[in-house]
Structure formats: C-alpha cells, structure tokens
N, C-alpha and C. Protein backbone atom coordinates (compact mmCIF):
# COMPACT_ATOMS: atom_id res chain seq x y z
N UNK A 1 0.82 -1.20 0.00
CA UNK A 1 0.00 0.00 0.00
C UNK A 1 0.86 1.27 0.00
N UNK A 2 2.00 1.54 0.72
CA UNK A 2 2.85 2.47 0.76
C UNK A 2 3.62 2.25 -0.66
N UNK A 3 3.83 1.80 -1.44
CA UNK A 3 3.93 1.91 -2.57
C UNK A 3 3.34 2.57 -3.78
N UNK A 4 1.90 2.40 -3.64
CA UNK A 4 0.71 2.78 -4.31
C UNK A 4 1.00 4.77 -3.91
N UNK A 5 0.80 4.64 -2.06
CA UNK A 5 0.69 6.49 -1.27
C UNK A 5 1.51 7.16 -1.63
N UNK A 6 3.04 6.61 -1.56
CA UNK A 6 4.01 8.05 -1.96
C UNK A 6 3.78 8.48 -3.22
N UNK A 7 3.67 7.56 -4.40
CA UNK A 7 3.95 8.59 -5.82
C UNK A 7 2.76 9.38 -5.93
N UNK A 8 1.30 8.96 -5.43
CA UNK A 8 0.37 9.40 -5.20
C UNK A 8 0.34 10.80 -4.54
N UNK A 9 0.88 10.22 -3.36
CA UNK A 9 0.92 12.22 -2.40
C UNK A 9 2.07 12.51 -3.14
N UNK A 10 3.09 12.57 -3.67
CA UNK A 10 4.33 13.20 -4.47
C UNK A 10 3.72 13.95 -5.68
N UNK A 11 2.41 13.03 -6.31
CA UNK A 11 1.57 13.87 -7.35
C UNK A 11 1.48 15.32 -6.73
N UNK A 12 0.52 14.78 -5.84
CA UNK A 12 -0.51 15.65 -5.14
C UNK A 12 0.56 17.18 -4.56
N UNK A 13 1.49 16.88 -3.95
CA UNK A 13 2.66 18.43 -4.07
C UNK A 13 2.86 19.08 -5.08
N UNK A 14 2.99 17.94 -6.29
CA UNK A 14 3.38 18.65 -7.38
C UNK A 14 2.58 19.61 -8.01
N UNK A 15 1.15 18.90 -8.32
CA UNK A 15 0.15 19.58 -8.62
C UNK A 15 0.06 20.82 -7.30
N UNK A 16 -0.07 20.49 -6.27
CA UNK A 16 -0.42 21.61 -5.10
C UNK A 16 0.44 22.72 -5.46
N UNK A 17 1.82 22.73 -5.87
CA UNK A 17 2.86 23.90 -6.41
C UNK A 17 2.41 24.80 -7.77
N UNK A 18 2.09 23.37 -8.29
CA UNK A 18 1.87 24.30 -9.80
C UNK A 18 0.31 25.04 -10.18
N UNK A 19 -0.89 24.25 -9.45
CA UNK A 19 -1.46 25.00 -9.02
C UNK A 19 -2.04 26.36 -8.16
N UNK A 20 -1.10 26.35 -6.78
CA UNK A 20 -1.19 27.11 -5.66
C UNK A 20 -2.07 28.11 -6.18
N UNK A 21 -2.93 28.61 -5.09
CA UNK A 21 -3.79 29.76 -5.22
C UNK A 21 -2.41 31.21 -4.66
N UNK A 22 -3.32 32.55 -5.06
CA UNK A 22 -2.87 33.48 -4.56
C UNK A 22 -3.34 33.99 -3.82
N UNK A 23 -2.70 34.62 -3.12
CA UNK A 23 -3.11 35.16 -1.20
C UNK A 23 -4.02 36.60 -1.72
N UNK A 24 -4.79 37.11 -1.35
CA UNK A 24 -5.73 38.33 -1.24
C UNK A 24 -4.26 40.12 -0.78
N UNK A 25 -4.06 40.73 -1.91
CA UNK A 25 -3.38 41.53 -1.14
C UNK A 25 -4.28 42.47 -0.28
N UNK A 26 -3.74 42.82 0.36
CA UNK A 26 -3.72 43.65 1.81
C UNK A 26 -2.63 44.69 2.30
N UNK A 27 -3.11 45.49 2.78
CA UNK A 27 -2.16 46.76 3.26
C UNK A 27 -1.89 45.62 4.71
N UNK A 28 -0.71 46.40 5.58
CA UNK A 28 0.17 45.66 6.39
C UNK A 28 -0.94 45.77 7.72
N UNK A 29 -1.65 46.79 7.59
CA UNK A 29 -2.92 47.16 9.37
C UNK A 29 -3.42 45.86 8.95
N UNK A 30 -4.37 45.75 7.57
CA UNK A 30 -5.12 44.85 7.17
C UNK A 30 -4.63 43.25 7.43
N UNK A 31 -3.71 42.88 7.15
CA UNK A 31 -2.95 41.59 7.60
C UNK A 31 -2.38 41.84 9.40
N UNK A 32 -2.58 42.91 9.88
CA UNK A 32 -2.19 42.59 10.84
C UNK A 32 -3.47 41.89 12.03
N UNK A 33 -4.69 42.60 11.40
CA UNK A 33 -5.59 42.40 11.67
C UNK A 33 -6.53 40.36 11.85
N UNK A 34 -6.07 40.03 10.62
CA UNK A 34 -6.28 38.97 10.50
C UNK A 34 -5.74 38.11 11.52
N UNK A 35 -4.46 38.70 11.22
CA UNK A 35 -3.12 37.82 11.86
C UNK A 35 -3.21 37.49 13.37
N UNK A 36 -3.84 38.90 13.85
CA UNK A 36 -5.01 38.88 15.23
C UNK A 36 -5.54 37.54 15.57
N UNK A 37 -6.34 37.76 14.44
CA UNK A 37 -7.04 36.81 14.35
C UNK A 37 -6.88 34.87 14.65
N UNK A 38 -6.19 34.72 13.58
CA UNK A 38 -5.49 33.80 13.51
C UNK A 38 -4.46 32.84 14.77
N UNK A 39 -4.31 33.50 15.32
CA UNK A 39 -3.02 33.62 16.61
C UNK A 39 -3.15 32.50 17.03
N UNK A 40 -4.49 31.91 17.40
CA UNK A 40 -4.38 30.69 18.46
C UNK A 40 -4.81 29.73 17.76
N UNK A 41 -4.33 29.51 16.26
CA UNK A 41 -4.62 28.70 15.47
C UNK A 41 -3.44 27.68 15.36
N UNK A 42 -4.17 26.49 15.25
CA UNK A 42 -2.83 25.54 15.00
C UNK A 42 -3.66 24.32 13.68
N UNK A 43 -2.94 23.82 12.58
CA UNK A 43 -3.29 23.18 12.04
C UNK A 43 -2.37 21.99 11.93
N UNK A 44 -2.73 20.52 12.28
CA UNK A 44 -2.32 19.61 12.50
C UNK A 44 -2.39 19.09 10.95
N UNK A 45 -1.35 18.42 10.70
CA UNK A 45 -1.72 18.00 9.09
C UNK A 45 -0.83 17.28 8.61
N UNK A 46 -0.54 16.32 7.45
CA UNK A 46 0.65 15.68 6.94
C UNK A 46 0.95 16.20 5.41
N UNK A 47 1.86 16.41 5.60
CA UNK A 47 2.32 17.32 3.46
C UNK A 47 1.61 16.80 2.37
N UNK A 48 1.21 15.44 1.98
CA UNK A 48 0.52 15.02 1.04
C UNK A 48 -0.80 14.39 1.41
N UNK A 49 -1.16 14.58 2.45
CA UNK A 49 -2.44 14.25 2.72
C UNK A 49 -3.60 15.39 1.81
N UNK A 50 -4.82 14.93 0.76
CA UNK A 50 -5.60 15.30 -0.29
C UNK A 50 -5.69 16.40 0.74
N UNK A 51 -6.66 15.82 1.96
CA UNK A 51 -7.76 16.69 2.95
C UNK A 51 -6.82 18.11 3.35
N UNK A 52 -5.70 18.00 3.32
CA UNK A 52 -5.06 18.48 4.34
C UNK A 52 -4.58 19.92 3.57
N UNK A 53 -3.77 19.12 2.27
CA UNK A 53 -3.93 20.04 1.16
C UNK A 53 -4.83 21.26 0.52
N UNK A 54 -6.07 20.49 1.01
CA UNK A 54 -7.36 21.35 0.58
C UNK A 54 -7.75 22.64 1.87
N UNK A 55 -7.32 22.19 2.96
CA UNK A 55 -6.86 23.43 3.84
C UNK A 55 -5.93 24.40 3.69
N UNK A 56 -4.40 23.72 3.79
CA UNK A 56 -3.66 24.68 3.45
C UNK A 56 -3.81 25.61 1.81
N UNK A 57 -4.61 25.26 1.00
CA UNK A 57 -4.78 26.00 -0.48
C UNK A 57 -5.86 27.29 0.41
N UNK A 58 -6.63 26.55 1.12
CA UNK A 58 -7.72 27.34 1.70
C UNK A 58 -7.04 28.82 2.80
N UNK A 59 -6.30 28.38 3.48
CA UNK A 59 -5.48 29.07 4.09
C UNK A 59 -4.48 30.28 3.25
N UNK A 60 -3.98 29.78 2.31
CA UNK A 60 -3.36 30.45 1.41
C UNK A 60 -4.22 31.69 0.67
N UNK A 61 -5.16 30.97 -0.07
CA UNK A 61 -6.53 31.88 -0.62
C UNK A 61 -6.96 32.52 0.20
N UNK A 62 -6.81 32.78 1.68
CA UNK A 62 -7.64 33.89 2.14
C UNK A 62 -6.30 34.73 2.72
N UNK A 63 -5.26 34.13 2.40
CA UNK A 63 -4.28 35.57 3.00
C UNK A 63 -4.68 34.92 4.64
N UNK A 64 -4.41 33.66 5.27
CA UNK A 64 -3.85 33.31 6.55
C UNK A 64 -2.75 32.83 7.37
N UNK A 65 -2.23 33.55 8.47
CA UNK A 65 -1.11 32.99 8.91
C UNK A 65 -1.99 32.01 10.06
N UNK A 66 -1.19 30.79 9.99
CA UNK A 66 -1.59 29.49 10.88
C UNK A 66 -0.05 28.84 10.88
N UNK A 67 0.08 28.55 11.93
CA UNK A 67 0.81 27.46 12.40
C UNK A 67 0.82 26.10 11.79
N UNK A 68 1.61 25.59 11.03
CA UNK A 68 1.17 24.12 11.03
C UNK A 68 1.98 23.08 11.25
N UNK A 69 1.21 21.83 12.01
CA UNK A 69 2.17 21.13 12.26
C UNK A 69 2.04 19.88 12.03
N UNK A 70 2.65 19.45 11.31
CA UNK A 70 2.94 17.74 10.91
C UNK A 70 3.32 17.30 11.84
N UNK A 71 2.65 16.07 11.56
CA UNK A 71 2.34 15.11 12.72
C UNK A 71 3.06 13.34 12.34
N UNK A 72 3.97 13.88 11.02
CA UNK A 72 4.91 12.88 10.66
C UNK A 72 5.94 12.76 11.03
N UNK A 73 6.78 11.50 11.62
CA UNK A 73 7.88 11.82 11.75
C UNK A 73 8.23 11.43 13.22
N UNK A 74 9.32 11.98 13.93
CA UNK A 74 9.34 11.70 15.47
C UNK A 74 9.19 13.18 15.67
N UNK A 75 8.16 13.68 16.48
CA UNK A 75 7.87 15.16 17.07
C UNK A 75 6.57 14.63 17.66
N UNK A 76 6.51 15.77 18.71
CA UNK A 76 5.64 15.71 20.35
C UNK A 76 3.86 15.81 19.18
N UNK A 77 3.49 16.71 18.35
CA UNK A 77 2.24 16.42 17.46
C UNK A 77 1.39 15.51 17.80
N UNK A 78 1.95 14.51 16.64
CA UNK A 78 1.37 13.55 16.77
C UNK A 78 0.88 13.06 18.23
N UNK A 79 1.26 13.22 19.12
CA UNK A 79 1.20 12.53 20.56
C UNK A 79 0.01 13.48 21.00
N UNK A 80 0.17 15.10 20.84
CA UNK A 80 -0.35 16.07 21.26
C UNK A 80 -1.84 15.89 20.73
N UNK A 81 -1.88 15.42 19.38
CA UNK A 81 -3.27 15.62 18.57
C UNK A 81 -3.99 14.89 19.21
N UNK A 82 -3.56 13.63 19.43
CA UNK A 82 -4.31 12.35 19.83
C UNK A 82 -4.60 12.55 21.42
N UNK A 83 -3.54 12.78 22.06
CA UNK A 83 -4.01 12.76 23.77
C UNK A 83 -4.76 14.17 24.05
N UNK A 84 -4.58 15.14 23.29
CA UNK A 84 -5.97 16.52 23.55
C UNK A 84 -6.97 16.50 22.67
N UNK A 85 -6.17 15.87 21.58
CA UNK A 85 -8.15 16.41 20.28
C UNK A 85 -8.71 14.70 20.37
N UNK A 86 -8.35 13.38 20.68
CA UNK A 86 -8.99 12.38 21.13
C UNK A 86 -8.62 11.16 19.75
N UNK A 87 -8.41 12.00 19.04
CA UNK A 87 -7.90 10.85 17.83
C UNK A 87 -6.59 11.14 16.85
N UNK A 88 -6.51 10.49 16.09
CA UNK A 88 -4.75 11.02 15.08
C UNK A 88 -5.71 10.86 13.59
N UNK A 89 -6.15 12.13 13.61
CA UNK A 89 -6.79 12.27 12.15
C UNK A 89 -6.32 13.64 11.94
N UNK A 90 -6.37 13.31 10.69
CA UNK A 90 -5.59 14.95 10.24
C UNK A 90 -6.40 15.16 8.73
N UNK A 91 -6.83 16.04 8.39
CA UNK A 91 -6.25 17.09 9.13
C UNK A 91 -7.03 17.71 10.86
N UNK A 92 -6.44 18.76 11.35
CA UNK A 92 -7.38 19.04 12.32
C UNK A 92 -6.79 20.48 13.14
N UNK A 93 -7.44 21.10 12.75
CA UNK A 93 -7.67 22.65 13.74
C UNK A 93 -7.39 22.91 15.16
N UNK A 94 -6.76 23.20 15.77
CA UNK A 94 -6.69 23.63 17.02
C UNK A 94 -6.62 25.17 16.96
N UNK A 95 -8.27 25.35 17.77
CA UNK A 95 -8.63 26.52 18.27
C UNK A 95 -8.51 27.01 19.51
N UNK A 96 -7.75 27.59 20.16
CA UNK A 96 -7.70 28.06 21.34
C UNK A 96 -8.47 29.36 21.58
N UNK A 97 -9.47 29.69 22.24
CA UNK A 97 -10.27 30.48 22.62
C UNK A 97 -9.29 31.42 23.58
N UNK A 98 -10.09 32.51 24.02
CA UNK A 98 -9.49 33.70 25.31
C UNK A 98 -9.67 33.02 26.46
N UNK A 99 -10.69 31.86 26.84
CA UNK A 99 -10.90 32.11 28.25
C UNK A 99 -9.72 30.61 28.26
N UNK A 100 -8.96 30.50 27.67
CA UNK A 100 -8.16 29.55 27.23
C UNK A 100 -8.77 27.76 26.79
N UNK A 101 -9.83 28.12 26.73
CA UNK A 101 -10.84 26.08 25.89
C UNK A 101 -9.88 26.02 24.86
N UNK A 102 -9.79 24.61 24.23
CA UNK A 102 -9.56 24.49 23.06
C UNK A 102 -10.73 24.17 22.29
N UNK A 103 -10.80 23.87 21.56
CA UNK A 103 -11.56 23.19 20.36
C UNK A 103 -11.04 22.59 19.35
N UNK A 104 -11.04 21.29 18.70
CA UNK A 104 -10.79 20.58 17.95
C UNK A 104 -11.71 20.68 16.85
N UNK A 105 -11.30 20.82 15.75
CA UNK A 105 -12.34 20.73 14.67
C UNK A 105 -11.23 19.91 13.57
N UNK A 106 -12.05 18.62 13.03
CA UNK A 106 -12.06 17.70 11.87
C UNK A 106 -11.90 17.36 11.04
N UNK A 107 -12.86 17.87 10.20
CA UNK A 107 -13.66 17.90 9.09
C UNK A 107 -12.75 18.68 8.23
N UNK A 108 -12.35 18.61 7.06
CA UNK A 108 -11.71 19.59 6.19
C UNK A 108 -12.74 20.48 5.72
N UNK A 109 -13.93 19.80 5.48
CA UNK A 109 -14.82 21.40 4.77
C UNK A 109 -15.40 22.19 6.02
N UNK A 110 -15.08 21.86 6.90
CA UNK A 110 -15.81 22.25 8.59
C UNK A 110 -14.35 23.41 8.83
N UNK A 111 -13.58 22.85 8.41
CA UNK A 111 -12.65 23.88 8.59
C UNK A 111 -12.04 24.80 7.63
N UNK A 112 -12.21 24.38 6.42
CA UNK A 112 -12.58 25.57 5.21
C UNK A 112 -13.70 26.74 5.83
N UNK A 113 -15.10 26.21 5.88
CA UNK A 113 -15.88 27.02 6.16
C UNK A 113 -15.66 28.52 7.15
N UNK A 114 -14.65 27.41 8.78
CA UNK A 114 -14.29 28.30 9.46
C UNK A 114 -13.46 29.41 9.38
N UNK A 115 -12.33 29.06 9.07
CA UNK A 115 -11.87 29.86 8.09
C UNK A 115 -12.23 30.92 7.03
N UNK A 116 -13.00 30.59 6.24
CA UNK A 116 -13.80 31.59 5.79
C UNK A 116 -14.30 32.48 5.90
N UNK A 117 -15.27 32.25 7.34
CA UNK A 117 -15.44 33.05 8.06
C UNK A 117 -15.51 34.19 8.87
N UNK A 118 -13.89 33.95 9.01
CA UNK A 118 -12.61 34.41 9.64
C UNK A 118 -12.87 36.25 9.03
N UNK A 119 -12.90 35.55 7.53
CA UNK A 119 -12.12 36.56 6.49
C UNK A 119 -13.49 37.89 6.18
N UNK A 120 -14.87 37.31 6.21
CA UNK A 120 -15.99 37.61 5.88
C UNK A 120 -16.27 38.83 6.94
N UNK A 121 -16.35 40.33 5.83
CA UNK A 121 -17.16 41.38 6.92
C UNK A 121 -17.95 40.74 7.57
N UNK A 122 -17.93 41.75 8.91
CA UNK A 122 -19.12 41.85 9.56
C UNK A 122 -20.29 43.01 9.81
C-alpha cells in the first residue's frame, strides 16, 4: 500500500505547487488584523495528505497565517493531537479560545468554512 501512497501524495505536491492559489493583497494594518485573528490557530496536518492540502490552499486563498504542524515523523504532534483532540486524524484545527478552551475541529470542509469566516465582513 505504501507503494501505491508516496507517488500518489508526491503527485498531489506537485500539482499543489503548480497550481497554488494566490493570497488576497492587503495593506500591512489589514494583515495585521487577521493575523489577530489567527493567533491561536494551529493546524495539525501531513504534506501530502488530499484533505489536508485542501486546507492549506484554503489558508493560502484567504491571505492566513496558521501554524502548522505535521504530525509525521518523530515530534511531540502527533502525541499532542491524539491525547488533547482524542484521535490522530488529520487534518485538524486547534482553536484556542481567550478564556483559554480548546476546540478541535475535523472535518476539512468544517474547517474551510471556518476559516472563511474568519475573512468575511461583519
């Protein structure tokens, strides 16, 4: 099966490069603003994972800074995702709120959406 995954996710970079979306320009208040925003964001994820991909393009397209962290490899992540967000699925959001909660969110289009959000007057 790992035979079949790498040339597969190795596609999937390639295309992700030559495709890449472009970020929304913004004056520097305007990104700083977001960036606000953004702060207690963490995105758990692996480089050629489809789902994961389809976040970070999403992230990119709205002009977001996020943290991200692969969860391949030997690093504390992986350990972190699973013993606070309850499982090792990736991709996956870590939201840290003010009154300091986290929140785990899933779903790749659950976290497109949020994201989105983010970006959307109010």
């Amino acid at each position: 099966m790992k035979a079949i995954r790498w040339p597969i996710g190795q596609l999937i970079l390639l295309l992700n490069v030559i495709f890449s979306p472009s970020s929304p320009k913004r004056t520097a208040d305007e990104q700083a603003t977001f960036d606000a925003k953004t702060q207690g964001l963490s995105l758990y994820q692996l480089p050629s994972c489809p789902f994961c991909v389809k976040v970070r393009r999403a992230i990119k397209r709205e002009g977001l800074t996020i943290e991200l962290r692969n969860i391949n490899g030997q690093n504390d992540f992986s350990e972190e995702l699973t013993r606070e967000g309850g499982k090792r699925k990736v991709p996956c959001l870590r939201i840290e709120k003010q009154a300091g909660q986290v929140q785990w969110l899933y779903e790749s289009n659950d976290i497109v959406s949020y994201l989105e959000a983010l970006t959307k007057p109010k």
